[in-house]
C-alpha atoms as a PDB file:
ATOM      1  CA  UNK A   1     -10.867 -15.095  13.823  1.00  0.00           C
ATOM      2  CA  UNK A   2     -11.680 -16.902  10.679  1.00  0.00           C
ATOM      3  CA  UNK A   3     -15.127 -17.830   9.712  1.00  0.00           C
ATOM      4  CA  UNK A   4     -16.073 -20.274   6.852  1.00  0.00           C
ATOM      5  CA  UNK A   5     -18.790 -20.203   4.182  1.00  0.00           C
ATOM      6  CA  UNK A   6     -20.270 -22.779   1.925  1.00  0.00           C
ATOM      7  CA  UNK A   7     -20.722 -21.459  -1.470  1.00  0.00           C
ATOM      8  CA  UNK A   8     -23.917 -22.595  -3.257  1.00  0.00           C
ATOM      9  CA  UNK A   9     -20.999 -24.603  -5.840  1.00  0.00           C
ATOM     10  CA  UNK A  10     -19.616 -26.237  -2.686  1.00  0.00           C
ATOM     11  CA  UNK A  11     -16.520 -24.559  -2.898  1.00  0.00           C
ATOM     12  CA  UNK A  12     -14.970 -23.203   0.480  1.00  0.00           C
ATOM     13  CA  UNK A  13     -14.719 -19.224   0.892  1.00  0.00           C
ATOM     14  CA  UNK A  14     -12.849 -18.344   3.435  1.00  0.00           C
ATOM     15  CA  UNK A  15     -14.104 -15.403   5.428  1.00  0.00           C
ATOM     16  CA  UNK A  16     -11.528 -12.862   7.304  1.00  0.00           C
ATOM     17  CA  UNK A  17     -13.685 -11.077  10.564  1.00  0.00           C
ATOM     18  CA  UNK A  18     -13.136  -7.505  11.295  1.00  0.00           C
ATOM     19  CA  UNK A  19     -10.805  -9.330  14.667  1.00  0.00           C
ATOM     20  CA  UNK A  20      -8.563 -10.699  11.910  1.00  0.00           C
ATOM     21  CA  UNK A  21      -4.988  -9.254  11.758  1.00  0.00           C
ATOM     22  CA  UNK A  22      -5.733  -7.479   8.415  1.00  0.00           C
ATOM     23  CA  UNK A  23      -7.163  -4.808   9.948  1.00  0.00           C
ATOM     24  CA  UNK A  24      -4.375  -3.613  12.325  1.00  0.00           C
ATOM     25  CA  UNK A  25      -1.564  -4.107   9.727  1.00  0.00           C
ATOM     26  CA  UNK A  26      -3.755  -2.115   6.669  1.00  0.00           C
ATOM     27  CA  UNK A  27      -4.430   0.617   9.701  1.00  0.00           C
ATOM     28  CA  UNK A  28      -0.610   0.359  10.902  1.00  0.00           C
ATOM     29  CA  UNK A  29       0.360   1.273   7.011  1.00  0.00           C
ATOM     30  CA  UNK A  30      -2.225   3.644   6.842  1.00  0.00           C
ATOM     31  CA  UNK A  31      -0.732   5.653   9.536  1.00  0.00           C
ATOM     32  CA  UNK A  32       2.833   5.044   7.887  1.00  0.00           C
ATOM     33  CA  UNK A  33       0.907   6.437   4.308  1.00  0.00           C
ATOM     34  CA  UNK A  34      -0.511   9.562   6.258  1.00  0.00           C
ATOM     35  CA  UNK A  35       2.112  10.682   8.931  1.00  0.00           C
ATOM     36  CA  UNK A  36       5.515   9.900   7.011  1.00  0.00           C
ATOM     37  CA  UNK A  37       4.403  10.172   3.098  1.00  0.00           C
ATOM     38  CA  UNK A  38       1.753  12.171   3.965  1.00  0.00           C
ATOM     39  CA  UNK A  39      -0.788  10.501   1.590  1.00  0.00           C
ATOM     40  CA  UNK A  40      -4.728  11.487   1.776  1.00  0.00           C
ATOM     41  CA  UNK A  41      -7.696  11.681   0.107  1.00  0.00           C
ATOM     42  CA  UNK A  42      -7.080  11.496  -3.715  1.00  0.00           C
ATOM     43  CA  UNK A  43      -3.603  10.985  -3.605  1.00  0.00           C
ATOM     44  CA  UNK A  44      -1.821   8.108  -5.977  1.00  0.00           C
ATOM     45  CA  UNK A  45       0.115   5.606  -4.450  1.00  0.00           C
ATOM     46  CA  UNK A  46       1.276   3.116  -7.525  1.00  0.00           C
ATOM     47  CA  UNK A  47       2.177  -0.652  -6.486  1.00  0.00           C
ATOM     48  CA  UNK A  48       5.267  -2.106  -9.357  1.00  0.00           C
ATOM     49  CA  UNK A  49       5.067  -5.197  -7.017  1.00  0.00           C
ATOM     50  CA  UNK A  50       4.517  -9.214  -8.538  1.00  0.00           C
ATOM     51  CA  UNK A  51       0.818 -10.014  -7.004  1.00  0.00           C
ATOM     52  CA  UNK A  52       1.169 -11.276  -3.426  1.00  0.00           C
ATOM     53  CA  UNK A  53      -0.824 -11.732  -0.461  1.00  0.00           C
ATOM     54  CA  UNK A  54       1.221  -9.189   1.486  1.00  0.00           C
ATOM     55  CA  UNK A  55       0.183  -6.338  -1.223  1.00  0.00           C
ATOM     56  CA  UNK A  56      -3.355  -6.023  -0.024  1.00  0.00           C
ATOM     57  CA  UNK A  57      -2.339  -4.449   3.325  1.00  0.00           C
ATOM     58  CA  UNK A  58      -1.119  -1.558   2.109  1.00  0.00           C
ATOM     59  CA  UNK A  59      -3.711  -1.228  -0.650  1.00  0.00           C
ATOM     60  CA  UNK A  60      -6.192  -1.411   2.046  1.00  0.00           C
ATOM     61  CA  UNK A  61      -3.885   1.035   3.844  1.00  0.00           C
ATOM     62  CA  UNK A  62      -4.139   3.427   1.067  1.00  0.00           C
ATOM     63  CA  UNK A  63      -8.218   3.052   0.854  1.00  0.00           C
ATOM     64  CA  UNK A  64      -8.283   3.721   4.525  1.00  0.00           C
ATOM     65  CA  UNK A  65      -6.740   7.456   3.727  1.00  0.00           C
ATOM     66  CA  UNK A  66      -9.355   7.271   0.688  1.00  0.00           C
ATOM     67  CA  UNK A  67      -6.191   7.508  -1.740  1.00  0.00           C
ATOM     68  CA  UNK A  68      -6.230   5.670  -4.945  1.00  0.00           C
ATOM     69  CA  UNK A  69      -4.710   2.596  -5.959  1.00  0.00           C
ATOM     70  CA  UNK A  70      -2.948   2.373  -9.134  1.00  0.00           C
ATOM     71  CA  UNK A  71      -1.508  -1.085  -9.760  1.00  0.00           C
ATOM     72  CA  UNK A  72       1.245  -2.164 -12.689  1.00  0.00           C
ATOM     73  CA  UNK A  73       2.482  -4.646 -14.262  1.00  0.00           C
ATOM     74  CA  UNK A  74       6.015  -4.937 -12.591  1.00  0.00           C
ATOM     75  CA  UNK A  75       7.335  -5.652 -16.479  1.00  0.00           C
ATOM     76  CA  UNK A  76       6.363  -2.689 -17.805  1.00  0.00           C
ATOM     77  CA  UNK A  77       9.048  -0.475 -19.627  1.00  0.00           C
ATOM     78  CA  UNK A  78      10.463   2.175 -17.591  1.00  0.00           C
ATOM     79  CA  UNK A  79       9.029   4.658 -20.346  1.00  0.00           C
ATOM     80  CA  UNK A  80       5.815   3.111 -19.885  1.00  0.00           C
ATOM     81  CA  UNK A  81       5.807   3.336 -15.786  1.00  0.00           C
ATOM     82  CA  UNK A  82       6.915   7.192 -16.374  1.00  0.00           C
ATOM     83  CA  UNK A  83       3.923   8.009 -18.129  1.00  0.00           C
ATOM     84  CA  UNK A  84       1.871   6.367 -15.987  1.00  0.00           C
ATOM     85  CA  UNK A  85       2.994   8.096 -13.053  1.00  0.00           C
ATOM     86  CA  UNK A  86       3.728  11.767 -14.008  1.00  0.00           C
ATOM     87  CA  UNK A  87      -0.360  11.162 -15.560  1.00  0.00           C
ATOM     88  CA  UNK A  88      -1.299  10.045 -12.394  1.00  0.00           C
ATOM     89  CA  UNK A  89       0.638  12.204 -10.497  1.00  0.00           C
ATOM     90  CA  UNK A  90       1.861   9.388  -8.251  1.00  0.00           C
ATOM     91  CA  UNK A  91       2.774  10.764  -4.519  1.00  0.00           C
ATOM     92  CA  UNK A  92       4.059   6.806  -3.461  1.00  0.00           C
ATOM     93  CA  UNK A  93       5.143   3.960  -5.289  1.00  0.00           C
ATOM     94  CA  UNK A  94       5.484   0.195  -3.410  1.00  0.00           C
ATOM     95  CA  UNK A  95       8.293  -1.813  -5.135  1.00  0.00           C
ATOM     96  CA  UNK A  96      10.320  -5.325  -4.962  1.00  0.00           C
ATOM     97  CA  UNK A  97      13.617  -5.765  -4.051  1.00  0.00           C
ATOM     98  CA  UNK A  98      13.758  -7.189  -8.016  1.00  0.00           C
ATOM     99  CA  UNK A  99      11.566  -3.536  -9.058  1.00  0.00           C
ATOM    100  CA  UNK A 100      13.713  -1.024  -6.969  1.00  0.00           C
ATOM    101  CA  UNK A 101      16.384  -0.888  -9.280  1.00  0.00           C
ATOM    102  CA  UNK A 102      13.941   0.475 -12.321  1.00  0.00           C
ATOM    103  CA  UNK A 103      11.768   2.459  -9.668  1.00  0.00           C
ATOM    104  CA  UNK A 104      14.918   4.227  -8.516  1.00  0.00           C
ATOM    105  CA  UNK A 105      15.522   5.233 -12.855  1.00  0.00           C
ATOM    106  CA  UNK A 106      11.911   5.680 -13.153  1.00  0.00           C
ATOM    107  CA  UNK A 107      12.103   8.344 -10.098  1.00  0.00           C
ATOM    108  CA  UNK A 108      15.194   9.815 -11.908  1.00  0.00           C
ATOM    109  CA  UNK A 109      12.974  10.056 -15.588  1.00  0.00           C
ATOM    110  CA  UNK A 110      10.276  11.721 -13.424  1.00  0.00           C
ATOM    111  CA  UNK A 111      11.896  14.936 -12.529  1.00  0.00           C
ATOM    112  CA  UNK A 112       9.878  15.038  -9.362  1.00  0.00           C
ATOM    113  CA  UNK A 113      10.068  13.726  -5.775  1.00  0.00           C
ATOM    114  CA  UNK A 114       8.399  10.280  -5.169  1.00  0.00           C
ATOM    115  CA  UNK A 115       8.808   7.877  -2.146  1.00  0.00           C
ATOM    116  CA  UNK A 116       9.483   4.567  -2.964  1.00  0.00           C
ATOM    117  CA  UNK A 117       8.783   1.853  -0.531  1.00  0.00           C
ATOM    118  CA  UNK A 118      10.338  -2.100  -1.101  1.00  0.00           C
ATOM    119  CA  UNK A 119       7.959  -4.315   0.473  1.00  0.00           C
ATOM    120  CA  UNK A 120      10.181  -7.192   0.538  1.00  0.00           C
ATOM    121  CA  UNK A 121      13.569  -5.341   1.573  1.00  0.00           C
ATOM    122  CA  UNK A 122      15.773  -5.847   4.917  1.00  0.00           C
ATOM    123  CA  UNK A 123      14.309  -4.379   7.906  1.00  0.00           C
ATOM    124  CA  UNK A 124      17.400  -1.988   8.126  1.00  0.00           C
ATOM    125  CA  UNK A 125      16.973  -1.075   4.401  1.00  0.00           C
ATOM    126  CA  UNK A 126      15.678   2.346   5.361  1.00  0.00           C
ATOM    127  CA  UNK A 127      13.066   2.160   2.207  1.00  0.00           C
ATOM    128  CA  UNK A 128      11.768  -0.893   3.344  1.00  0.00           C
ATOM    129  CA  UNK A 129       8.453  -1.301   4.747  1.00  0.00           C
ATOM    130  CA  UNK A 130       9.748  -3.021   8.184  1.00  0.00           C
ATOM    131  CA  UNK A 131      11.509  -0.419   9.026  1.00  0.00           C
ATOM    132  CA  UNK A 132       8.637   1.711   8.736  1.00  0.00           C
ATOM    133  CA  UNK A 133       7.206  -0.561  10.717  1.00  0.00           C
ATOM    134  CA  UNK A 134       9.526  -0.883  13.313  1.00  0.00           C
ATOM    135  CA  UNK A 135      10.905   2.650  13.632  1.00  0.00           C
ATOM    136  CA  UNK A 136       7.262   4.154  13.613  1.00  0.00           C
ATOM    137  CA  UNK A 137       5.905   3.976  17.840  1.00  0.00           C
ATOM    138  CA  UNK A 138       2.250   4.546  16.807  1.00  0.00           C
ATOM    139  CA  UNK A 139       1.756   5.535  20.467  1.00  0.00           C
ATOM    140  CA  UNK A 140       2.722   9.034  19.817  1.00  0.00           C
ATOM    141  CA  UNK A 141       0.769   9.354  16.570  1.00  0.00           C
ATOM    142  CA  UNK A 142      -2.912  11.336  16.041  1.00  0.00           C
ATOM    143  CA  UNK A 143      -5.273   8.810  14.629  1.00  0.00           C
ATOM    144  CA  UNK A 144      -6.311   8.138  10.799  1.00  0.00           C
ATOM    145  CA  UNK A 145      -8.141  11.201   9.359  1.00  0.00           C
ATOM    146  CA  UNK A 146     -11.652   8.745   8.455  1.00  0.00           C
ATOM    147  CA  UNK A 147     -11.681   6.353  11.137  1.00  0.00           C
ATOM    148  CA  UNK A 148     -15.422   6.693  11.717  1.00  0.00           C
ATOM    149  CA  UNK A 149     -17.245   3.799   9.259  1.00  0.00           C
ATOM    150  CA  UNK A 150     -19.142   5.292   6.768  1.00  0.00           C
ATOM    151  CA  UNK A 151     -20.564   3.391   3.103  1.00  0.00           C
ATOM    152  CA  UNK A 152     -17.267   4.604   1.647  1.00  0.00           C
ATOM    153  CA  UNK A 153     -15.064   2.663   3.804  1.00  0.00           C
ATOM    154  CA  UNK A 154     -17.715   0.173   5.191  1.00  0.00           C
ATOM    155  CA  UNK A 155     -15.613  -2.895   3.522  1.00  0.00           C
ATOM    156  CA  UNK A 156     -13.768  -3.441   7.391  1.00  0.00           C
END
């Protein structure tokens, strides 16, 4: 359900309820995040990903397990993104089909095991997000570790 609000300027702002589908897909990602990446509380999770609409599920996702976000610039220098991460001490990086390619050398640079996920990839792509999606039965899964509503996650 969408609900509509007239600014004082008379612009339009449009409203998404706590019925709206955001909510299910951040919590479905969330429950990708914790059970197969096993991000939580304090953990990184980097997005190298152009600026979308379909970005803010999973960085709701990630708020949900009280990680943090860490956006970049998907032009930054592989040297650049390398020092990023290893001083953020990523756990999870969200690419682009047109980003996995320097993720995947970036991941190499790092020394360490990261899990990159392409948002945009082929469901059978088994880095992709809808496969995630699709292989994951949430049925059989223990809920999100801070489902209760509390000021820190108050914002669904």
């Amino acid at each position: 359900m969408q609900r509509s609000m007239q600014s004082s300027d008379g612009l339009r702002a449009l409203r998404l309820s706590r019925s709206s589908e955001a909510e299910p897909r951040a919590r479905q990602i969330a429950c990708i995040l914790h059970h197969k990446f096993e991000v939580g509380k304090g953990d990184v999770v980097h997005f190298v990903v152009p600026g979308n609409a379909e970005m803010y599920f999973p960085i709701i996702g990630t708020w949900l397990l009280r990680g943090v976000v860490s956006p970049a610039d998907p032009g930054l220098s592989e040297e650049v993104l390398v020092a990023q991460m290893e001083e953020a001490n990523t756990k999870v990086v969200f690419c682009c089909l047109a980003t996995l390619g320097k993720m995947e050398k970036v991941k190499d640079r790092l020394g360490r095991d990261i899990s990159l996920i392409v948002m945009d990839g082929a469901s059978d792509e088994e880095r992709s997000l809808d496969y995630f999606r699709r292989e994951d039965d949430m049925a059989d899964r223990p809920s999100l570790p801070y489902q209760e509503s509390t000021e820190e996650n108050s914002f669904l």
